[in-house]
C-alpha atoms as a PDB file:
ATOM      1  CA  UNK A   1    -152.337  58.760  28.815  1.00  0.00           C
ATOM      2  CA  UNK A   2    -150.006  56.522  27.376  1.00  0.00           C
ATOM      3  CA  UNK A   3    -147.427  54.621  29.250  1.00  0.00           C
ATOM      4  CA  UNK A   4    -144.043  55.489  29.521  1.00  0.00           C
ATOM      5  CA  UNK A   5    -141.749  53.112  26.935  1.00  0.00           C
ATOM      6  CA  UNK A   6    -137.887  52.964  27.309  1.00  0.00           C
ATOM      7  CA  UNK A   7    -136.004  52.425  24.298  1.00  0.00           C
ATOM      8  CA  UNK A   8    -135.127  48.755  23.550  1.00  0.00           C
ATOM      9  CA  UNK A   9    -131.621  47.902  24.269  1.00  0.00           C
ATOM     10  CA  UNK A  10    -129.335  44.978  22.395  1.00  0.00           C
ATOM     11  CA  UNK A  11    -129.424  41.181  23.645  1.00  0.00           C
ATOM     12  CA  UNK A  12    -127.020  39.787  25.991  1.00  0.00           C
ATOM     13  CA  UNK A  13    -126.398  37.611  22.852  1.00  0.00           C
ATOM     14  CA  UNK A  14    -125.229  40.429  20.807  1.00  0.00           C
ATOM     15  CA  UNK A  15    -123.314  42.263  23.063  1.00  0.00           C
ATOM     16  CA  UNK A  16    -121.525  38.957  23.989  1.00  0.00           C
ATOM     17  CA  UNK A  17    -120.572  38.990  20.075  1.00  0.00           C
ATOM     18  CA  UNK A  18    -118.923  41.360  20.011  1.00  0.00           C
ATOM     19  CA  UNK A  19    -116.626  40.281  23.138  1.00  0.00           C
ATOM     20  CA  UNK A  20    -118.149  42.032  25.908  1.00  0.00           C
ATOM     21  CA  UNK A  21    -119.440  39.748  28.961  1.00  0.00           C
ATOM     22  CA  UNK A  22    -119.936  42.273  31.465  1.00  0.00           C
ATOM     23  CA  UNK A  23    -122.505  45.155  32.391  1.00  0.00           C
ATOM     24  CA  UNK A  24    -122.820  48.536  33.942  1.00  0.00           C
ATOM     25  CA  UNK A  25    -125.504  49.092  36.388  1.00  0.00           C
ATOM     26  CA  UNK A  26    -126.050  52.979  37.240  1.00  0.00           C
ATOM     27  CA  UNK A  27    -128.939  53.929  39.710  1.00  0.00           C
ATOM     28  CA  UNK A  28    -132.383  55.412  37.938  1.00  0.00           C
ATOM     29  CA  UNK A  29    -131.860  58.188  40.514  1.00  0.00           C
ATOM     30  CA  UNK A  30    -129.743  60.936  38.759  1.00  0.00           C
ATOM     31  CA  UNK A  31    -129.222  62.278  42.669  1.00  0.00           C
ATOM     32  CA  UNK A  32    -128.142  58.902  43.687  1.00  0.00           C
ATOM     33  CA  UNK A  33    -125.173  57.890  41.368  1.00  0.00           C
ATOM     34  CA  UNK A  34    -124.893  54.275  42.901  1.00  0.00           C
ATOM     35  CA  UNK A  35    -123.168  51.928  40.232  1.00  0.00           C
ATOM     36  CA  UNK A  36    -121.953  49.003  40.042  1.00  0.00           C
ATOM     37  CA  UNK A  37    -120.310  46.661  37.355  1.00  0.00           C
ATOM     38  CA  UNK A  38    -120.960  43.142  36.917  1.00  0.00           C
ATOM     39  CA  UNK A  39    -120.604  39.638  35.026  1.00  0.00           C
ATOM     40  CA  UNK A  40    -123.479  39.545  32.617  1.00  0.00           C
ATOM     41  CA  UNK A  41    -122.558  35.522  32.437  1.00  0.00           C
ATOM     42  CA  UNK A  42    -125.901  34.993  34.236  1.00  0.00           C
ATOM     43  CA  UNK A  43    -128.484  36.060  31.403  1.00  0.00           C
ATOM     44  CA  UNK A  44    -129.163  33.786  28.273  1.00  0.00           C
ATOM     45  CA  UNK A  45    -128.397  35.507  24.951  1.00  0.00           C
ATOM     46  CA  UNK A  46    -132.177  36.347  24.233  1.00  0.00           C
ATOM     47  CA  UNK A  47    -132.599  38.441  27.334  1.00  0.00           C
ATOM     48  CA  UNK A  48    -132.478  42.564  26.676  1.00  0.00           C
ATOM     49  CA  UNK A  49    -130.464  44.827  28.414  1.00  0.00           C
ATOM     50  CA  UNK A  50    -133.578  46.904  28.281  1.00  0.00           C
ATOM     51  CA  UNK A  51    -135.453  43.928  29.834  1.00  0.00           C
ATOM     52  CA  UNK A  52    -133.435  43.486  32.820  1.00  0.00           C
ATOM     53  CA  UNK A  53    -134.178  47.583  33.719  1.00  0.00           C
ATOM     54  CA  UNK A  54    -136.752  48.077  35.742  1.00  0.00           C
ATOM     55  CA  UNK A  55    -136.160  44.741  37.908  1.00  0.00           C
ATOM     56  CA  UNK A  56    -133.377  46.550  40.064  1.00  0.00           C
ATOM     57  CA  UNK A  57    -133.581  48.015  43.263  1.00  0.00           C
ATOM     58  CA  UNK A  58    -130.393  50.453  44.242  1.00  0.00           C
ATOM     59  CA  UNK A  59    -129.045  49.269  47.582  1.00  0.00           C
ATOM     60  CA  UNK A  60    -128.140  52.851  48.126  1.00  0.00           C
ATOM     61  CA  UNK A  61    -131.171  54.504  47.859  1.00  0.00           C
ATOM     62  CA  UNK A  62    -133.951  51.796  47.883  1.00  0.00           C
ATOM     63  CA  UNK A  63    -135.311  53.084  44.070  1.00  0.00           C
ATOM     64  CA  UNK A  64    -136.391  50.791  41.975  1.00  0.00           C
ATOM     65  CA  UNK A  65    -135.106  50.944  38.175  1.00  0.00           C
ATOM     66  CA  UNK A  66    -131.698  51.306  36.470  1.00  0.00           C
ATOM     67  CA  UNK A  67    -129.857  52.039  33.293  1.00  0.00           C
ATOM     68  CA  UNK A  68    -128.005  48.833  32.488  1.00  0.00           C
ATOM     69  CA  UNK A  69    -125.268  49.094  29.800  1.00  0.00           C
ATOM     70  CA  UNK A  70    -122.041  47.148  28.465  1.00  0.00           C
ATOM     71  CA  UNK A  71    -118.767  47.325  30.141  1.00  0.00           C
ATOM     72  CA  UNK A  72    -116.556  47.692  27.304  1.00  0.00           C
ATOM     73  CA  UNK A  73    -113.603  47.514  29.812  1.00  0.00           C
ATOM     74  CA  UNK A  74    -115.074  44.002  31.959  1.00  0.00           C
ATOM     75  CA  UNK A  75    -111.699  42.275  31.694  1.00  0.00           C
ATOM     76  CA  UNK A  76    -109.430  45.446  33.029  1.00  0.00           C
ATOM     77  CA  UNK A  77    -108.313  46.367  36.340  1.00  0.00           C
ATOM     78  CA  UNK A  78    -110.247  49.235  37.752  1.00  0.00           C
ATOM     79  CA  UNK A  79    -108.304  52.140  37.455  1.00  0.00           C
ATOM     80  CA  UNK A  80    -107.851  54.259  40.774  1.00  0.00           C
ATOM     81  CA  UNK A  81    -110.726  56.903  39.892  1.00  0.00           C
ATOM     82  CA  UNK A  82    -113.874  58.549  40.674  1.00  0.00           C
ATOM     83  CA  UNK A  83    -115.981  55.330  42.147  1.00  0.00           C
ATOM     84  CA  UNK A  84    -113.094  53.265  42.483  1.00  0.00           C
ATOM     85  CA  UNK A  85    -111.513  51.929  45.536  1.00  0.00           C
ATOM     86  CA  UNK A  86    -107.978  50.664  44.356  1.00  0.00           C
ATOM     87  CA  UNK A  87    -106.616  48.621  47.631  1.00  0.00           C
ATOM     88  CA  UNK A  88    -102.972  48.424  48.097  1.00  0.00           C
ATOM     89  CA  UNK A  89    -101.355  45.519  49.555  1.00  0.00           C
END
């Protein structure tokens, strides 16, 4: 049987290109739904989205693999939402 392959995913370097510097990080659990968003800063241009997949481990649920994607919003506020905590001073 052939192994599983996931679809290759743009470089860091791309996606910084087009003015995005941050990622999406959504548990490979569909039952889970941990996410979190990040600074993709850390990464060299060359590196895959796709690559960076199966290295993560939810804290949530202990599984290992993700779906990593762009945050086309990185440089906005979070917006008081579903998986949002907006604090209030």
């Amino acid at each position: 049987m052939p192994a599983v392959t996931r679809p290759q995913k743009i470089t860091f370097g791309e996606m910084r290109s087009t003015g995005v510097r941050g990622i999406l990080i959504y548990c490979a659990d569909y039952k889970c739904s941990h996410s979190i968003a990040i600074s993709a800063d850390q990464w060299p241009d060359h590196v895959r989205l796709s690559d960076l997949e199966p290295r993560f481990v939810c804290k949530g649920c202990g599984k290992r693999g993700a779906d990593v994607r762009p945050d086309f919003n990185w440089d906005k506020a979070p917006s008081g939402g579903m998986g949002y905590r907006v604090l209030v001073s």
